[in-house]
Protein backbone atom coordinates (compact mmCIF):
# COMPACT_ATOMS: atom_id res chain seq x y z
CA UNK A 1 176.83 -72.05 -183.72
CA UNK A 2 177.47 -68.78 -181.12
CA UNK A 3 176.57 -65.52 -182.98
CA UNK A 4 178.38 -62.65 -182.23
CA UNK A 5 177.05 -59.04 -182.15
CA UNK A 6 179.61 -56.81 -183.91
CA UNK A 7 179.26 -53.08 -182.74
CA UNK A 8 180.65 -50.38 -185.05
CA UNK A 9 180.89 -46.37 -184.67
CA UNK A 10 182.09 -43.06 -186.27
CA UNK A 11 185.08 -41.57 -184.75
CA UNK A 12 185.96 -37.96 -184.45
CA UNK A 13 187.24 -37.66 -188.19
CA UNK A 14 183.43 -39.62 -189.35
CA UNK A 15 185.74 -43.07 -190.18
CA UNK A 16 183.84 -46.26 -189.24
CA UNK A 17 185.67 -47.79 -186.34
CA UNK A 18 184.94 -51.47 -185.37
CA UNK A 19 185.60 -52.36 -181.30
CA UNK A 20 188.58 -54.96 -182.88
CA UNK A 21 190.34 -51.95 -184.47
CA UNK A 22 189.98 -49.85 -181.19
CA UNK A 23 191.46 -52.33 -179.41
CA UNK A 24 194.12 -51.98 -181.86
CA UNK A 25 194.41 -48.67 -181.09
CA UNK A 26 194.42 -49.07 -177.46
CA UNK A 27 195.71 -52.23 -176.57
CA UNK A 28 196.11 -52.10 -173.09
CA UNK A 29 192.69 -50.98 -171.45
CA UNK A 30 193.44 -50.56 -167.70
CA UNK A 31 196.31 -47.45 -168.93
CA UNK A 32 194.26 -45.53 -167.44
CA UNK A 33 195.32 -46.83 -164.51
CA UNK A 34 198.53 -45.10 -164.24
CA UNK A 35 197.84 -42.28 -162.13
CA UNK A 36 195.40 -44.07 -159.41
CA UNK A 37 198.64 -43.31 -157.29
CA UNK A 38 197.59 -39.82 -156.46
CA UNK A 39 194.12 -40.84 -155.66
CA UNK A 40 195.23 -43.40 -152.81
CA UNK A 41 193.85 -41.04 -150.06
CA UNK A 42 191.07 -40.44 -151.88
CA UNK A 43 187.27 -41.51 -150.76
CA UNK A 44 185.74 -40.79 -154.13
CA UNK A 45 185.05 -43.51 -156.26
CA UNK A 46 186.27 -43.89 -159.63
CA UNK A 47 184.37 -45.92 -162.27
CA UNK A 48 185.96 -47.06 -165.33
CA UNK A 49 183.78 -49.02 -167.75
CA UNK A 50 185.19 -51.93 -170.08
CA UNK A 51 183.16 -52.91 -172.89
CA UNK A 52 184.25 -56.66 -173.76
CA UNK A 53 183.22 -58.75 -176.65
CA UNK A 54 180.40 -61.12 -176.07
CA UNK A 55 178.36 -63.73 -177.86
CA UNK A 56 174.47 -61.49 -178.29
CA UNK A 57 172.61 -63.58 -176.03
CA UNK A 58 175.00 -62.22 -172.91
CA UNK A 59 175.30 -59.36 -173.39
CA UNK A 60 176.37 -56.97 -170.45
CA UNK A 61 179.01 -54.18 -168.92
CA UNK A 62 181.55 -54.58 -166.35
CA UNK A 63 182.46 -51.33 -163.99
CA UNK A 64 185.69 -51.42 -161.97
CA UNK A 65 185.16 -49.81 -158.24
CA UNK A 66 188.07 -48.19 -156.41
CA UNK A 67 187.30 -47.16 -152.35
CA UNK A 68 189.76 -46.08 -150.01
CA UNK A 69 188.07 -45.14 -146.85
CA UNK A 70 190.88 -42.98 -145.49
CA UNK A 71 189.93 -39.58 -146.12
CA UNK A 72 192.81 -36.90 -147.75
CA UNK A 73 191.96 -34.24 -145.93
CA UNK A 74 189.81 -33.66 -142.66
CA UNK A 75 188.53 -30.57 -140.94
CA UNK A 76 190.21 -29.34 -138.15
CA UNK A 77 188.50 -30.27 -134.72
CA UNK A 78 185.67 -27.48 -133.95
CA UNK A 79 186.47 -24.85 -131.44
CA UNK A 80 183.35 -24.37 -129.22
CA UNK A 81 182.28 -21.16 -128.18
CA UNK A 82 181.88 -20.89 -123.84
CA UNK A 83 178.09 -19.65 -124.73
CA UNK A 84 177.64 -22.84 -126.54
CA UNK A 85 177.21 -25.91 -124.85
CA UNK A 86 178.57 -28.98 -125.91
CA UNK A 87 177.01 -31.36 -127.67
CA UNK A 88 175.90 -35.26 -126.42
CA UNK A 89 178.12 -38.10 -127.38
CA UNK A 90 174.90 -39.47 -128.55
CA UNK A 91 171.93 -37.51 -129.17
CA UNK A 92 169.04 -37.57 -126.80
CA UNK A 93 166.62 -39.28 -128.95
CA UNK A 94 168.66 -42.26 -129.70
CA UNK A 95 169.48 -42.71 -125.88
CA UNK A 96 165.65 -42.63 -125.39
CA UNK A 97 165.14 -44.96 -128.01
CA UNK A 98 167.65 -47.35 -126.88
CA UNK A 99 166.14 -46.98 -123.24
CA UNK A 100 162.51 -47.83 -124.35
CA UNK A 101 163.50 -51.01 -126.50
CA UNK A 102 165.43 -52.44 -123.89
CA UNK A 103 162.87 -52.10 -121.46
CA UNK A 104 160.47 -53.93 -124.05
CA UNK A 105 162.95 -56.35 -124.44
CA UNK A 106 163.76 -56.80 -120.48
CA UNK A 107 159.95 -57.11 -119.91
CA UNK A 108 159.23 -60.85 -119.70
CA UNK A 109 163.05 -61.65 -119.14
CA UNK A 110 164.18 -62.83 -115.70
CA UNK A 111 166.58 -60.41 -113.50
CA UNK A 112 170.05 -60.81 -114.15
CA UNK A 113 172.55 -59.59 -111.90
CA UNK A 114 175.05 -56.52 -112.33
CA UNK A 115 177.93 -57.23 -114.14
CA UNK A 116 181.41 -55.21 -112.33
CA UNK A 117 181.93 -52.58 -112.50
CA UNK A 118 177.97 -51.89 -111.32
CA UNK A 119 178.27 -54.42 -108.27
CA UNK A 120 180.76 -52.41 -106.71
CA UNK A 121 183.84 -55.10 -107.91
CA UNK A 122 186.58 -54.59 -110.26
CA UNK A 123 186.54 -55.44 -113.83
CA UNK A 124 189.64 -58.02 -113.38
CA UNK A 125 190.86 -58.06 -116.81
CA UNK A 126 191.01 -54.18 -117.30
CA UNK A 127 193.42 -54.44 -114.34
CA UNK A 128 196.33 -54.57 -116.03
CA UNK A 129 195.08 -52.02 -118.55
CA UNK A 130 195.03 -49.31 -115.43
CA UNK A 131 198.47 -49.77 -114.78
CA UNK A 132 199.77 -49.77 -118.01
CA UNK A 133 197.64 -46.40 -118.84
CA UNK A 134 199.12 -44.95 -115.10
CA UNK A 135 202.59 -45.90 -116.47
CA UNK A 136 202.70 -44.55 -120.11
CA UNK A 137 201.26 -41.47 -118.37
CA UNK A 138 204.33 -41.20 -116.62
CA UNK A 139 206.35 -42.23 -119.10
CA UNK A 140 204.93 -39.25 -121.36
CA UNK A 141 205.54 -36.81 -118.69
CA UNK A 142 209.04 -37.52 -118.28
CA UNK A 143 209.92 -38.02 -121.85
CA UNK A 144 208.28 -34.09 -122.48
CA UNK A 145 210.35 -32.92 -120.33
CA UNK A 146 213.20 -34.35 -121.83
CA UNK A 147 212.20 -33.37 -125.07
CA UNK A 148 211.60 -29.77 -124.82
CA UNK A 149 215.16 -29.34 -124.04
CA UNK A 150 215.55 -30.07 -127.97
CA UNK A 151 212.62 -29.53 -129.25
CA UNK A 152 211.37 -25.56 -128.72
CA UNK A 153 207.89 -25.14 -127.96
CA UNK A 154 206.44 -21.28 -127.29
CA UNK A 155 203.39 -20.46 -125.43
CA UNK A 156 201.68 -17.21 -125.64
CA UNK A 157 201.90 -15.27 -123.05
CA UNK A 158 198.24 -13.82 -123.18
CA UNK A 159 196.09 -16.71 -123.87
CA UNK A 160 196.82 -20.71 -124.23
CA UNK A 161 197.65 -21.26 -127.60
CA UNK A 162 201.27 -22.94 -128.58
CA UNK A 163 203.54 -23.39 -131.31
CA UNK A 164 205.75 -26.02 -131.93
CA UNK A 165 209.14 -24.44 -134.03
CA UNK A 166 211.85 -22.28 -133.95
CA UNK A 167 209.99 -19.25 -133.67
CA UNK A 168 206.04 -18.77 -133.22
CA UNK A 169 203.85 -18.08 -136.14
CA UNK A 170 202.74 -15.18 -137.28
CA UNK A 171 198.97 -15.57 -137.18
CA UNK A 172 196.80 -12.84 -135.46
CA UNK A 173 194.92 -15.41 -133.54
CA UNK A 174 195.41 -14.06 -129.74
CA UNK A 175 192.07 -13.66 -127.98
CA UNK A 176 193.93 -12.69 -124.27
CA UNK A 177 193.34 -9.21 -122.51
CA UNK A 178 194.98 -6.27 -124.35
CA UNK A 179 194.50 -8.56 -127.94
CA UNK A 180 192.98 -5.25 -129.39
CA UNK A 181 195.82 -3.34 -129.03
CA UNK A 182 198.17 -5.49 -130.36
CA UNK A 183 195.75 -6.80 -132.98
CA UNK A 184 195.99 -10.71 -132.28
CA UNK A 185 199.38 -11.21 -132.36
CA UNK A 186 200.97 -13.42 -129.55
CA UNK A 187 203.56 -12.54 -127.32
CA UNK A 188 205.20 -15.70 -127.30
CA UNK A 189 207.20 -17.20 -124.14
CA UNK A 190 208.63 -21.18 -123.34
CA UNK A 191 206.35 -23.06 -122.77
CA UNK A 192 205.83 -26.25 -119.86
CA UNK A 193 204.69 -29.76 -120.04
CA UNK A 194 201.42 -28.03 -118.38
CA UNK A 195 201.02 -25.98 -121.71
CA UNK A 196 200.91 -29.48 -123.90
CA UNK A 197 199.75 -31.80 -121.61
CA UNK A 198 196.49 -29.70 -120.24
CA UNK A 199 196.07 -30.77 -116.20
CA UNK A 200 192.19 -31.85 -116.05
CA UNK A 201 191.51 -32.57 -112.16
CA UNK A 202 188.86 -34.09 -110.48
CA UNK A 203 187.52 -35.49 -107.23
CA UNK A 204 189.21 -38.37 -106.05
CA UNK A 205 186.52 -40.63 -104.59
CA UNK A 206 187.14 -42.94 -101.28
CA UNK A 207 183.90 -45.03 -102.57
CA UNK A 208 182.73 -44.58 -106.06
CA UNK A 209 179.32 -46.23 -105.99
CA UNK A 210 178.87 -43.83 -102.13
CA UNK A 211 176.78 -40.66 -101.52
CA UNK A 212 177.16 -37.73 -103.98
CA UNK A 213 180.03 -34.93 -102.83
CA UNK A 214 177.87 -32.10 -101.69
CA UNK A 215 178.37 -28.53 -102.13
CA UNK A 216 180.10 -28.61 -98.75
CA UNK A 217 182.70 -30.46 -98.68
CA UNK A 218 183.97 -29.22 -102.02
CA UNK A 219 187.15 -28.38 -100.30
CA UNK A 220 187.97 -30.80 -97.94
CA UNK A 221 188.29 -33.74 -100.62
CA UNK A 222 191.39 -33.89 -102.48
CA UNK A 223 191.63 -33.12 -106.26
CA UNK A 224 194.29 -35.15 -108.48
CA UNK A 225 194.49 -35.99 -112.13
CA UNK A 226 191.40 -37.32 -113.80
CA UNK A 227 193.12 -39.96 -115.64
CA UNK A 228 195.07 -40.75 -112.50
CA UNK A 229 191.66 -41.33 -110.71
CA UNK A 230 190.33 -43.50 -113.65
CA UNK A 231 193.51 -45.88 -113.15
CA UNK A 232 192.58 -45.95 -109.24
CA UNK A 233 188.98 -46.98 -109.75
CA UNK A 234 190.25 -49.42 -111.90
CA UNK A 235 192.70 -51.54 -109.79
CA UNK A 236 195.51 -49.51 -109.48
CA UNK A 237 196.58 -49.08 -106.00
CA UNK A 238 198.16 -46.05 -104.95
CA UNK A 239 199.18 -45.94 -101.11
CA UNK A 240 198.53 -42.12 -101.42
CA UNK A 241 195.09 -42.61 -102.41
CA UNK A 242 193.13 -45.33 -100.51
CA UNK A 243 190.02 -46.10 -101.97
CA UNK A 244 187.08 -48.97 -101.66
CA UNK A 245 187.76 -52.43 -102.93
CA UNK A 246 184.54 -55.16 -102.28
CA UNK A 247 184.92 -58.38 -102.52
CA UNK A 248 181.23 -59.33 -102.28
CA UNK A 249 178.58 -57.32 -104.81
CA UNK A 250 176.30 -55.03 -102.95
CA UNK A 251 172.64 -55.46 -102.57
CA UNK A 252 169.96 -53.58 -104.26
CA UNK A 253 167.36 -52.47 -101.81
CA UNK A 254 165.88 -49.80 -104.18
CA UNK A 255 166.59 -47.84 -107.11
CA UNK A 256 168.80 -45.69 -105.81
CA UNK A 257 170.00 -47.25 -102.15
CA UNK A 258 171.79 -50.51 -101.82
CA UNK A 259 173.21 -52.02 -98.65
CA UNK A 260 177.00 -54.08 -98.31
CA UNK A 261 177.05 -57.76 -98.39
CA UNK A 262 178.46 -59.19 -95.33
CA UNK A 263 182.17 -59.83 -95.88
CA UNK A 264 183.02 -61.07 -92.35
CA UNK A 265 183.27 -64.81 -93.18
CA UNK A 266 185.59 -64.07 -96.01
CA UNK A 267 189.31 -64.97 -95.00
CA UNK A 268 191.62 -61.07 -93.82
CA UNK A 269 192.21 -59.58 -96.88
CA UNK A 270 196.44 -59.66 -97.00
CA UNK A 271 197.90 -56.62 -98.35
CA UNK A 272 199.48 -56.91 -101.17
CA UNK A 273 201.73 -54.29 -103.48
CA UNK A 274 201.01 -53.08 -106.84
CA UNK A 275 200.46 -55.67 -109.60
CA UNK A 276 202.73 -53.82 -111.33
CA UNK A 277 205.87 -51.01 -110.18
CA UNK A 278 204.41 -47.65 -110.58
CA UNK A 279 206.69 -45.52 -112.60
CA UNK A 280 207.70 -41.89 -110.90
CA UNK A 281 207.62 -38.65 -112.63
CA UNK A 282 211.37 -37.13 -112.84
CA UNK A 283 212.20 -33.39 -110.91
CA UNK A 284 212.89 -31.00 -113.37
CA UNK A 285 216.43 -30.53 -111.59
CA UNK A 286 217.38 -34.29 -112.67
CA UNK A 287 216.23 -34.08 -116.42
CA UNK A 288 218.90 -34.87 -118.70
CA UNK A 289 218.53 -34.00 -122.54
CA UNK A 290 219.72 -36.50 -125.02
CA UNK A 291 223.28 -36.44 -126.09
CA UNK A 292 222.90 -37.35 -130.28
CA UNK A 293 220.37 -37.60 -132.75
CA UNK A 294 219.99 -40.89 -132.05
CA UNK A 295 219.00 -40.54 -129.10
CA UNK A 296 216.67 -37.77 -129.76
CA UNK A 297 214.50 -40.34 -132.46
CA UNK A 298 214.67 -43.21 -129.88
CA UNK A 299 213.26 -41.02 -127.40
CA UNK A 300 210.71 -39.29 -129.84
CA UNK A 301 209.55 -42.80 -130.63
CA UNK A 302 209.03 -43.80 -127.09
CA UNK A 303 207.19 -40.64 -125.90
CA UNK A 304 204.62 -41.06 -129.73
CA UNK A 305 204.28 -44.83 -128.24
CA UNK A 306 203.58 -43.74 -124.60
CA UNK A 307 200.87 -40.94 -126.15
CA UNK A 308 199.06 -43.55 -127.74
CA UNK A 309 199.13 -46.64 -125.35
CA UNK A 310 197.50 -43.93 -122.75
CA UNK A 311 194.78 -42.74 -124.87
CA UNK A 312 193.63 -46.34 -126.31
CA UNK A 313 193.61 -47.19 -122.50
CA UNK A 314 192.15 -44.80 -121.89
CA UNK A 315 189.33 -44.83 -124.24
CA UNK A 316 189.19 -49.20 -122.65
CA UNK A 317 188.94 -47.61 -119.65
CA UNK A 318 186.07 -45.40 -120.38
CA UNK A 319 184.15 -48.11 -121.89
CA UNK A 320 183.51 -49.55 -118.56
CA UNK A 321 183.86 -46.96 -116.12
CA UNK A 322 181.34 -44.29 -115.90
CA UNK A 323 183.16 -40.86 -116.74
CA UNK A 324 181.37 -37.72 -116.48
CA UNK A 325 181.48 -34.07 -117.80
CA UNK A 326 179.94 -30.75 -117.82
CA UNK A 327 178.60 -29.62 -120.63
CA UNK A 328 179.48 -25.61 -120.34
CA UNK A 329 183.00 -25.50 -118.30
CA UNK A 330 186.16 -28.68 -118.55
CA UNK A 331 184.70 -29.99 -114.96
CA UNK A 332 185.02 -33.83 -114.93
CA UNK A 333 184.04 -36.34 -112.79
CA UNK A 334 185.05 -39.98 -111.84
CA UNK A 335 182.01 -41.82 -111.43
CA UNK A 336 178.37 -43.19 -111.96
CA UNK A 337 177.34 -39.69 -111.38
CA UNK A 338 178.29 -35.95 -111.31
CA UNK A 339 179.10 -34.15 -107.94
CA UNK A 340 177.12 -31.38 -106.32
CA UNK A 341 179.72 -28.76 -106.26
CA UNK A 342 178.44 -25.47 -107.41
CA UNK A 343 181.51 -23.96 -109.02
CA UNK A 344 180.47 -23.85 -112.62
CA UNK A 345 181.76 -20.60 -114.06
CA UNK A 346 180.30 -20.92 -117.31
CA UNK A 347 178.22 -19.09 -119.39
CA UNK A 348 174.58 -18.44 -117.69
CA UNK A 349 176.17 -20.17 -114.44
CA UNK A 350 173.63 -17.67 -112.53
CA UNK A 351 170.35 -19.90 -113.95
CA UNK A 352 172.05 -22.97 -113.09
CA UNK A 353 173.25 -21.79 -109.63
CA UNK A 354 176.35 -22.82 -110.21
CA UNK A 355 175.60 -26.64 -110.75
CA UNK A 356 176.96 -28.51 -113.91
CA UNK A 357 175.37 -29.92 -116.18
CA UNK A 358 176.48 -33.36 -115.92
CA UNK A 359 176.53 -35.41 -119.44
CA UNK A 360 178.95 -38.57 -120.77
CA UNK A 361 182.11 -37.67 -121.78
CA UNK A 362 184.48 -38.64 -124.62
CA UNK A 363 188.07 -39.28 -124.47
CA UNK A 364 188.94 -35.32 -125.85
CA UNK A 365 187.40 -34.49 -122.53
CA UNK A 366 189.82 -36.54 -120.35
CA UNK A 367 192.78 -36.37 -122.37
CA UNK A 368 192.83 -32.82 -124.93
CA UNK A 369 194.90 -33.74 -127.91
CA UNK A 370 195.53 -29.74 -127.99
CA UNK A 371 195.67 -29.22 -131.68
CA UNK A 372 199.16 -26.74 -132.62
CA UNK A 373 200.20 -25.94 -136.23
CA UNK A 374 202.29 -28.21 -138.30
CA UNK A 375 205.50 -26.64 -139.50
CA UNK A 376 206.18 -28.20 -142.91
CA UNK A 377 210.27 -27.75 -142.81
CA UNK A 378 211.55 -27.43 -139.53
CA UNK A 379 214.77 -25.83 -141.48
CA UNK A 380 212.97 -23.96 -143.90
CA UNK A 381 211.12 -20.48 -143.64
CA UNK A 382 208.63 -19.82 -140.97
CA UNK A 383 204.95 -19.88 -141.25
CA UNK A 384 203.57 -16.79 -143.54
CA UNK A 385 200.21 -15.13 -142.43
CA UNK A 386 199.09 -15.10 -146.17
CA UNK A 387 199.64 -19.16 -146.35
CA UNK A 388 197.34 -20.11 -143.66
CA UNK A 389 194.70 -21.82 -145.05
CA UNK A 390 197.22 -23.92 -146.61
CA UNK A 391 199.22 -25.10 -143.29
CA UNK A 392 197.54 -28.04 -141.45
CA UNK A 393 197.66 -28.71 -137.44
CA UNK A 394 198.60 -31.76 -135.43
CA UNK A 395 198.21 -32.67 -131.50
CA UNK A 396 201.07 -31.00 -129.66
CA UNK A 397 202.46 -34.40 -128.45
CA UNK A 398 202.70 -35.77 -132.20
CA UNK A 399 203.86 -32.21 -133.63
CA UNK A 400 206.52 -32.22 -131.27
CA UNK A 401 207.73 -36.12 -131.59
CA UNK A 402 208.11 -35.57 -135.47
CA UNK A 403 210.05 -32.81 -135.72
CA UNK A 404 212.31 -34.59 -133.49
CA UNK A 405 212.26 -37.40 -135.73
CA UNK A 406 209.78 -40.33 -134.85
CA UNK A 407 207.13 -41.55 -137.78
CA UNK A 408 204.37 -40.25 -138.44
CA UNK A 409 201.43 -42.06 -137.52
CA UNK A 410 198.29 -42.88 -139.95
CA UNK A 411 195.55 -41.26 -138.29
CA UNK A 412 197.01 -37.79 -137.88
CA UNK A 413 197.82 -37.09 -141.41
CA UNK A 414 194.34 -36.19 -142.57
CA UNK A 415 194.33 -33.06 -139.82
CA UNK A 416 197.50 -32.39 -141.14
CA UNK A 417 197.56 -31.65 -144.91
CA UNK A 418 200.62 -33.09 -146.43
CA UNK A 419 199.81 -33.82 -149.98
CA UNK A 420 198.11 -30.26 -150.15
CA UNK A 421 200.91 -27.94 -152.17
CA UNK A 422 201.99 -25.42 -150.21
CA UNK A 423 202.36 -22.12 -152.99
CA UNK A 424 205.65 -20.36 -152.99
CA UNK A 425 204.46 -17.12 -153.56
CA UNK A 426 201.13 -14.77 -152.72
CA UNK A 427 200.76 -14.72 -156.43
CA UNK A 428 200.61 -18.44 -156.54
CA UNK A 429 198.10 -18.52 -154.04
CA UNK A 430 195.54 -16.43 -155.50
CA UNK A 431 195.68 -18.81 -158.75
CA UNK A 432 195.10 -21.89 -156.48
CA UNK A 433 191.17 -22.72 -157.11
């Protein structure tokens, strides 16, 4: 025969309560359930203990477990100071720890050879990839232009921040010459494709595994878009731009030197055309805005696609090929390693005679998202400078596409704040805890 273990308890009038009659006043136990809704971009966990009715010998206590790894809200990204120098994709200590074990583990392990890119030869299925990142590029560049005749977008005339609205916001944020005087506030202007997509440049290299670029010839090498020169080390051929291509890995005749492998027996190489056709970016004198709304949300889509098919290629890209930047000024560089140039500005340039200091870098580096405001209601009032802790901020690109209509992705709404209530009134503000 199973005995059962019968728990009883006082309630908050001092009546004995058995767990059958509290299940007859609560008869549905997961209730409590109701408002998980508003806790569905929530990380905390919430724990909510059932007590069930159980022969004595088996006893126990079940505990139901709700995660949601999105986060609601996330800080905005952290404005370095130019004194400060940016920090290492990964620290110092855990490269050197990485470096050690794989030396113990490479020890007693026969020589393998370099994988491409190291070898001097292309990664062949990231081909494709380069094009397609060169393209949406392009596509992204013509599509801005086309949608800041809709969409208005205001630059400050003093310094480089923008706002994406009807009018500029009211925040005393201005840090340009003569921001004293008129206590932070922007004078605002219209703004370019330059002011949201930010032009990074750098070095375009004939031969990417060749000598260093001296100090020297600083100015007789050409200079074009860093992504642009990613795409080219990776396959993409641009007449414009000639550049290396082996077909036989090089030789290693020391650490640092290596020697071509004879390609003379090889078959003459044919030339061949792009993989691909390379898109062209449109004169400003042949834009033409969209007609209807219609158009305006097909076109916001396409540009929010284009943003993100460049960056996740991007960030393929840079998986594989070596990307470099300095760690006090924007200077990048294309490449295994950093050039010689000595035309670091930064902070304390003088003690570095002018050399950069030459680290990884991340895909914010190559491509800045350039975090604006986000205007809640397009046709509602502007931004007030009481409010501000309450507003959230978006990339440019993305600010810009929704307003115009597109959706709005997944990742960005964290940065942007939308289930955080927005008070009506300074009153209501102060009462907010």
């Amino acid at each position: 025969m199973t005995m059962t273990m019968t728990l009883s308890f006082y309630n908050a009038k001092g009546i004995t309560v058995t767990p059958r009659d509290s299940l007859l006043l609560k008869p549905n136990l997961l209730s409590s359930l109701s408002s998980l809704d508003s806790f569905q971009y929530n990380s905390s966990k919430i724990r909510l203990p059932v007590n069930i009715r159980i022969p004595a010998k088996k006893f126990c206590q079940y505990a139901l477990t709700i995660r949601n790894e999105v986060p609601q809200n996330a800080d905005f990204p952290r404005r370095y100071s130019r004194k400060e120098k940016k920090p290492f994709p990964v620290p110092i200590v855990e490269l050197r720890r990485a470096a050690r074990e794989r030396i113990k583990r490479m020890k007693y392990e026969p020589k393998k050879p370099m994988p491409p890119p190291k070898n001097g030869l292309l990664v062949k299925n990231l081909i494709p990839t380069a094009y397609n990142v060169y393209n949406a590029r392009i596509t992204l560049i013509n599509n801005l232009k086309k949608l800041l005749r809709v969409v208005p977008v205001h630059a400050c005339g003093w310094c480089s921040e923008i706002h994406v609205g009807p009018v500029g916001h009211p925040f005393k944020s201005c840090k340009g010459s003569n921001a004293s005087i008129r206590k932070g506030l922007h004078g605002w202007t219209n703004a370019h494709v330059e002011d949201i997509l930010i032009p990074i440049e750098a070095y375009h290299l004939y031969d990417r595994l060749g000598m260093r670029i001296p100090h020297e010839k600083r100015f007789s090498i050409p200079r074009i878009p860093a992504v642009v020169e990613l795409c080219i080390q990776a396959g993409v051929e641009i007449p414009e731009f000639p550049t290396k291509r082996r077909r036989k890995p090089i030789i290693r005749i020391g650490r640092k030197e290596f020697i071509d492998a004879d390609e003379s027996e090889l078959p003459d190489k044919i030339a061949e055309g792009p993989l691909k056709p390379l898109l062209a970016e449109i004169p400003d004198s042949e834009i033409v805005a969209p007609s209807n709304n219609e158009e305006v949300v097909l076109l916001a889509e396409e540009t929010l696609q284009a943003w993100e098919r460049m960056r996740q290629g991007t960030k393929r890209l840079m998986r594989m090929y070596n990307v470099r930047v300095c760690g006090y000024c924007p200077e990048i560089h294309v490449g295994p390693k950093g050039h010689k140039a000595q035309n670091c500005g930064a902070h304390k340039h003088q003690q570095r005679n002018g050399q950069h200091g030459w680290q990884s870098a991340v895909l914010h580096d190559l491509i800045p998202p350039r975090f604006v405001w986000h205007v809640p209601d397009v046709n509602g009032p502007p931004l007030e400078r009481e409010l501000r802790d309450f507003y959230g901020q978006a990339p440019a690109v993305v600010e810009m596409c929704i307003q115009a209509g597109a959706a709005l992705p997944e990742q960005y709404k964290s940065t942007m704040r939308l289930d955080v209530g927005i008070p009506s009134t300074m009153k209501e503000a102060e009462m907010v805890v």
